[in-house]
C-alpha atoms as a PDB file:
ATOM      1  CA  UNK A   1       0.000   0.000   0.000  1.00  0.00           C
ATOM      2  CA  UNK A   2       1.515   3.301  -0.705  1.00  0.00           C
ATOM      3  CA  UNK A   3       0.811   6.929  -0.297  1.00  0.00           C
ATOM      4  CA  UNK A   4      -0.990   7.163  -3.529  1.00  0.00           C
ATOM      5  CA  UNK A   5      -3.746   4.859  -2.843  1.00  0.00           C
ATOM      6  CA  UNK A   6      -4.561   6.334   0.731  1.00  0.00           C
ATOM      7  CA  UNK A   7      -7.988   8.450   0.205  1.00  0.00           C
ATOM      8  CA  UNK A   8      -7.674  12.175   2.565  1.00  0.00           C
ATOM      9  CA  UNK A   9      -8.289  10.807   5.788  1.00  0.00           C
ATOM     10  CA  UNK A  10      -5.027   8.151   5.220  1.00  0.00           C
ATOM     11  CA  UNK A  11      -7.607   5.102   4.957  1.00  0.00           C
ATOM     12  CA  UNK A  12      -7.519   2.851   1.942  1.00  0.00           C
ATOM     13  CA  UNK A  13     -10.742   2.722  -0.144  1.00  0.00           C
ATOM     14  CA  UNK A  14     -12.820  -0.417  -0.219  1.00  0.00           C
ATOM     15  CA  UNK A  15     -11.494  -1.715  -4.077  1.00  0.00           C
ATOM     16  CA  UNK A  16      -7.996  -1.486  -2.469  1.00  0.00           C
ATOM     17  CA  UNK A  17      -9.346  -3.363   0.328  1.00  0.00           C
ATOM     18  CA  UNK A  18     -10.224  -6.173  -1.673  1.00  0.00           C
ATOM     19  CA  UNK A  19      -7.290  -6.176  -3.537  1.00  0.00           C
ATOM     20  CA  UNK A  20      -4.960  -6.728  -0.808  1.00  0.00           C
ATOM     21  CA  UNK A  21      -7.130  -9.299   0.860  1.00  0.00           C
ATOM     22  CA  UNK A  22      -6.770 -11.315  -2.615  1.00  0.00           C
ATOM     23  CA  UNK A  23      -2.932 -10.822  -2.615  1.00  0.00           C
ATOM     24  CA  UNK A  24      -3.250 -11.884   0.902  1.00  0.00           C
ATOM     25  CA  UNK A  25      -5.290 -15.263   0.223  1.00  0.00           C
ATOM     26  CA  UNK A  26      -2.804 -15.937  -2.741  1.00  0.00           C
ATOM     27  CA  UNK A  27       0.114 -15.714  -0.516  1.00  0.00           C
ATOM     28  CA  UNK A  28      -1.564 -17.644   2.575  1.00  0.00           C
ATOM     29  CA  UNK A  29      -2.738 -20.188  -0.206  1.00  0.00           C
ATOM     30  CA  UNK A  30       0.741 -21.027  -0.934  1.00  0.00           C
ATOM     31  CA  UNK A  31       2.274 -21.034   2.017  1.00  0.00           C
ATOM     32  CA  UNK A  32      -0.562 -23.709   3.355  1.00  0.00           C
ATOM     33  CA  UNK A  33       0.388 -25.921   0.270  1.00  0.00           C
ATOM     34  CA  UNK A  34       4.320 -25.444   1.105  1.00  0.00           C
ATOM     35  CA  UNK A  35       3.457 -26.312   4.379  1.00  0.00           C
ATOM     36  CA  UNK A  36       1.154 -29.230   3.247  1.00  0.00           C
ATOM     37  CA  UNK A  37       4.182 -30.545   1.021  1.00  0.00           C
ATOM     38  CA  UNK A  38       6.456 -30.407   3.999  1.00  0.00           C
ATOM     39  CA  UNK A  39       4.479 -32.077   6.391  1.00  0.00           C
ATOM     40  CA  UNK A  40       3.795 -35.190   3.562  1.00  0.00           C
ATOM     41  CA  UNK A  41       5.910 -37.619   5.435  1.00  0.00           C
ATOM     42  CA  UNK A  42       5.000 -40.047   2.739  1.00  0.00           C
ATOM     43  CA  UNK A  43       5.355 -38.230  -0.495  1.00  0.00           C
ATOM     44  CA  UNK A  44       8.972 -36.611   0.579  1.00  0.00           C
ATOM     45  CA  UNK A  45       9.804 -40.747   1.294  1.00  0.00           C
ATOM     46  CA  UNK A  46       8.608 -42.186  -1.778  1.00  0.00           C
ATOM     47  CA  UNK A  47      10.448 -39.120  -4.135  1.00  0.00           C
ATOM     48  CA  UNK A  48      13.557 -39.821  -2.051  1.00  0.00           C
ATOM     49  CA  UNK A  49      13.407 -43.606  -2.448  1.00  0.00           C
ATOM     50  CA  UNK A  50      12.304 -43.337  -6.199  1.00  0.00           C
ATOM     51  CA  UNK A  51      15.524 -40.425  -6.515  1.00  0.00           C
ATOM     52  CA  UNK A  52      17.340 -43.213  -4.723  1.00  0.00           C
ATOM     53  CA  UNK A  53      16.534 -46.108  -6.822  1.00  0.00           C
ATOM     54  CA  UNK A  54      17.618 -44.032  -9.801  1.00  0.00           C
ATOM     55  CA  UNK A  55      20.801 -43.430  -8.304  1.00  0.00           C
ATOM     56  CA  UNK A  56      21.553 -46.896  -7.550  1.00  0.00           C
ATOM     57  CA  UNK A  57      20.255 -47.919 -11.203  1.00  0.00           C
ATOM     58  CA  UNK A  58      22.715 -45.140 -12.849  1.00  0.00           C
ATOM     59  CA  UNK A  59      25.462 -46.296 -11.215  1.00  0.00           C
ATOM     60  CA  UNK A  60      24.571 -50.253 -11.430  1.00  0.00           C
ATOM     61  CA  UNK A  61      24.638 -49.194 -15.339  1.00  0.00           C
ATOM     62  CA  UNK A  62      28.333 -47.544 -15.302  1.00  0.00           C
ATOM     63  CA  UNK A  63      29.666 -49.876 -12.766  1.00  0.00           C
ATOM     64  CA  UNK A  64      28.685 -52.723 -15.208  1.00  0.00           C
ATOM     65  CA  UNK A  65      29.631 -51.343 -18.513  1.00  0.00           C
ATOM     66  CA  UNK A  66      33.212 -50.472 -16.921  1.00  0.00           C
ATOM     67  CA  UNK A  67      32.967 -54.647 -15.953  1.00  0.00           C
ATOM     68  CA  UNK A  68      32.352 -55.307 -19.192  1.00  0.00           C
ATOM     69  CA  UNK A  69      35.047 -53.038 -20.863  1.00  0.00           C
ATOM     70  CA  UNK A  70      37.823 -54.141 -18.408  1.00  0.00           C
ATOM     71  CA  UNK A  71      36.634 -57.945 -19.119  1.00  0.00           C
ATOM     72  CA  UNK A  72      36.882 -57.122 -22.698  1.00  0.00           C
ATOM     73  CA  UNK A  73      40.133 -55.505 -22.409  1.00  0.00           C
ATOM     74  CA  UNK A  74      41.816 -58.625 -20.079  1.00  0.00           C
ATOM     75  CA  UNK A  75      40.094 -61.216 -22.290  1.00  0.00           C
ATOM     76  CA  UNK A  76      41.704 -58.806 -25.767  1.00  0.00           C
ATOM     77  CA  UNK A  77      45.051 -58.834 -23.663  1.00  0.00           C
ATOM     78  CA  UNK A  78      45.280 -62.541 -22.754  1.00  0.00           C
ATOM     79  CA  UNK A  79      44.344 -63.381 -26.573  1.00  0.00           C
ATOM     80  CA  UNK A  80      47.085 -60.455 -27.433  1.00  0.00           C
ATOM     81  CA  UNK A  81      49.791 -62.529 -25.595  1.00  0.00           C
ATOM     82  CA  UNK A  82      48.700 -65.573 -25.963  1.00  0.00           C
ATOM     83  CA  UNK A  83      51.240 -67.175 -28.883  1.00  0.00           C
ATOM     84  CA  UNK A  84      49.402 -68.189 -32.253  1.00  0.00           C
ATOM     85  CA  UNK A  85      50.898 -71.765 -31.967  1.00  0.00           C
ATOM     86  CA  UNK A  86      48.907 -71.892 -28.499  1.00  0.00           C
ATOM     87  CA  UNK A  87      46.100 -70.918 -29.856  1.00  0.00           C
ATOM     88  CA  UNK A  88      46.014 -72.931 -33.099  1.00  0.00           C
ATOM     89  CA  UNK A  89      46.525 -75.975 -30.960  1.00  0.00           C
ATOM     90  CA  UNK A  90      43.381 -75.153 -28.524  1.00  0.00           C
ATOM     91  CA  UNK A  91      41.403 -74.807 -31.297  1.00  0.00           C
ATOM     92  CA  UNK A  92      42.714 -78.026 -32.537  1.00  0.00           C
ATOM     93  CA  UNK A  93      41.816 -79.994 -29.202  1.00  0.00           C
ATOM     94  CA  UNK A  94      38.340 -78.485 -28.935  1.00  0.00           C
ATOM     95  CA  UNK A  95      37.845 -79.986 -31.973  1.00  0.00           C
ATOM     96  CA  UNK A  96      38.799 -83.011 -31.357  1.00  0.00           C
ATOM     97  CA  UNK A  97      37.268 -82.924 -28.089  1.00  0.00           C
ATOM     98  CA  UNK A  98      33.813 -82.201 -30.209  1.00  0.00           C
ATOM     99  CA  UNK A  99      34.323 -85.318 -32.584  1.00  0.00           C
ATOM    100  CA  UNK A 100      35.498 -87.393 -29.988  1.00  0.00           C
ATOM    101  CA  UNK A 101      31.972 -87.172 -27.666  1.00  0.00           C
ATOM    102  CA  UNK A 102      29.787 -86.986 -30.991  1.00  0.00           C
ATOM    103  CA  UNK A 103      31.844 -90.390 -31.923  1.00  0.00           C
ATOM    104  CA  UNK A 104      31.032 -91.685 -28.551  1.00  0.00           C
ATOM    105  CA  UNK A 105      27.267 -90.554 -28.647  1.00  0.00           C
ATOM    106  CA  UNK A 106      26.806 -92.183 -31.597  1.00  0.00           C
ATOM    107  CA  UNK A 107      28.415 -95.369 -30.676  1.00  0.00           C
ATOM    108  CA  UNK A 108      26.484 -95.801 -27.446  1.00  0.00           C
ATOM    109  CA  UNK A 109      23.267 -95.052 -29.886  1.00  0.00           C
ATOM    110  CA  UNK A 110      24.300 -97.987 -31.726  1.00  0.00           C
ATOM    111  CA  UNK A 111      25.396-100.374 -29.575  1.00  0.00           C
ATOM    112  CA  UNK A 112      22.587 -99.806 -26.917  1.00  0.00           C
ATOM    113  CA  UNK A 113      19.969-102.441 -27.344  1.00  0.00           C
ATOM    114  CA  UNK A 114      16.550-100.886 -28.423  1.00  0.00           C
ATOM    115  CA  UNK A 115      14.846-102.368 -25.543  1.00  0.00           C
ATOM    116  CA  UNK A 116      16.699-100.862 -23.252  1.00  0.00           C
ATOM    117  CA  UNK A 117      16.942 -97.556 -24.653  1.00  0.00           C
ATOM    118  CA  UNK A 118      13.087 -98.127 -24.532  1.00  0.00           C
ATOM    119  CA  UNK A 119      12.990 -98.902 -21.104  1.00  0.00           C
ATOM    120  CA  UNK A 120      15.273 -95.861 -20.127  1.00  0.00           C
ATOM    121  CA  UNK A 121      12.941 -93.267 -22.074  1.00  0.00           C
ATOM    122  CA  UNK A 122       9.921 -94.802 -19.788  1.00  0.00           C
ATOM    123  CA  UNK A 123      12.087 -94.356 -16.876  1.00  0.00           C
ATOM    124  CA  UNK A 124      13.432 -90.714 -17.845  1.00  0.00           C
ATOM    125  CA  UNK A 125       9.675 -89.626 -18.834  1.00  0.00           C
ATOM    126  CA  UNK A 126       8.821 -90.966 -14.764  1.00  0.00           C
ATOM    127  CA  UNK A 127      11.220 -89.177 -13.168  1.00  0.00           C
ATOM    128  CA  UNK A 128      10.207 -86.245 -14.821  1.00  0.00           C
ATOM    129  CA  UNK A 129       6.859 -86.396 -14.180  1.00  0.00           C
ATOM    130  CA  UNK A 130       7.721 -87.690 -10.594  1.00  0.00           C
ATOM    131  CA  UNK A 131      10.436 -85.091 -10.082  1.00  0.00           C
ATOM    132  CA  UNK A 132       9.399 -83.996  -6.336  1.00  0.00           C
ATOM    133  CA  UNK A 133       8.559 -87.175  -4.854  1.00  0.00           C
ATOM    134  CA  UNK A 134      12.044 -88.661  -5.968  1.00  0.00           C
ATOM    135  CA  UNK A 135      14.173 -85.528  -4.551  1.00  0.00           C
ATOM    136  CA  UNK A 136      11.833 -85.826  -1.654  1.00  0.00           C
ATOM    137  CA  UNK A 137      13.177 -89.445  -1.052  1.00  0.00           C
ATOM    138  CA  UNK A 138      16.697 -88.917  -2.589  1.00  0.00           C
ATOM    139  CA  UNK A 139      16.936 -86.269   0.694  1.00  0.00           C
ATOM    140  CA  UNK A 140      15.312 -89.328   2.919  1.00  0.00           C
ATOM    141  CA  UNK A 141      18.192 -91.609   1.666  1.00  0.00           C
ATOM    142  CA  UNK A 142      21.050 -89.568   1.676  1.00  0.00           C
ATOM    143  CA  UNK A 143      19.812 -88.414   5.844  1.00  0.00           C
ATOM    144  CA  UNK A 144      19.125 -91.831   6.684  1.00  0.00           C
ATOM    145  CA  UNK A 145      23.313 -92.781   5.109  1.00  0.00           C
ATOM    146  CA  UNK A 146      24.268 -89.458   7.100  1.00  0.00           C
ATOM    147  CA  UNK A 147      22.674 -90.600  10.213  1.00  0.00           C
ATOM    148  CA  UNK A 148      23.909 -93.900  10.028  1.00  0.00           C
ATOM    149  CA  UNK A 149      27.380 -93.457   9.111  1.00  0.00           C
ATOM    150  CA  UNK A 150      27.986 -90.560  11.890  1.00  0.00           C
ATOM    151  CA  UNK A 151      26.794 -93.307  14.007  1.00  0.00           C
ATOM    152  CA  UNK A 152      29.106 -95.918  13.247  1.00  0.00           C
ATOM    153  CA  UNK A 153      32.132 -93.408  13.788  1.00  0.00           C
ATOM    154  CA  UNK A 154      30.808 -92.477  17.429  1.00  0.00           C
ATOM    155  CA  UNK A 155      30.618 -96.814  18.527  1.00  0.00           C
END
């Protein structure tokens, strides 16, 4: 209020009245929702926990593509100084390795009766529909051996 909008007898008129009880209820309005957001216990936890999370997710992100660049740097390094005769010759066994169990998968395929490779599908197809029951008694067994053989040790 200044000097200007005083009337003669130094009282504002009613118009000016009004005005400055609007400005007034703006002002009060937003302190009471500043004060409202403070006093949200639950809001303020959840924006910090959400802030939070994305924090922990940023850094989950760089801490993992600096794991991957430093594996892919050791694993360029070791491959770097590894000789090419070393390397050649891996290869080499792997192969073999590969032909070796595809010779021996194909052998036991041939020389495995057909009733029994029947008989061992049946018994495969049970245990997999039985799957719970058997691990239930596999843990029976193997408690029961425990039990037993911790008591032979204390005769």
């Amino acid at each position: 209020m200044n000097d200007e909008s005083q009337n003669k007898m130094g009282t504002p008129t009613p118009e000016e009245l009004r005005e400055q009880v609007e400005r007034t209820r703006d002002e009060l309005g937003q302190t009471v929702e500043a004060l409202a957001a403070k006093a949200d216990i639950k809001a303020q936890a959840k924006e910090k926990t959400a802030a939070v999370r994305q924090q922990a997710a940023e850094k989950a992100a760089a801490a993992s593509g600096q794991i991957r660049e430093k594996t892919e740097q050791a694993a360029q390094l070791v491959k770097d100084r590894t000789p090419d005769a070393v390397m050649e010759k891996t290869a080499q066994a792997a192969a073999q390795v590969r032909e070796s169990a595809a010779q021996a998968r194909r052998y036991a395929a041939e020389k495995t009766p057909d009733p029994l490779l029947e008989k061992a599908d049946r018994a495969a197809t049970a245990v997999r529909a039985n799957r719970t029951p058997l691990i239930a008694g596999g843990a029976v067994l193997v408690a029961f051996l425990l039990i037993r053989r911790s008591r032979g040790r204390n005769r």
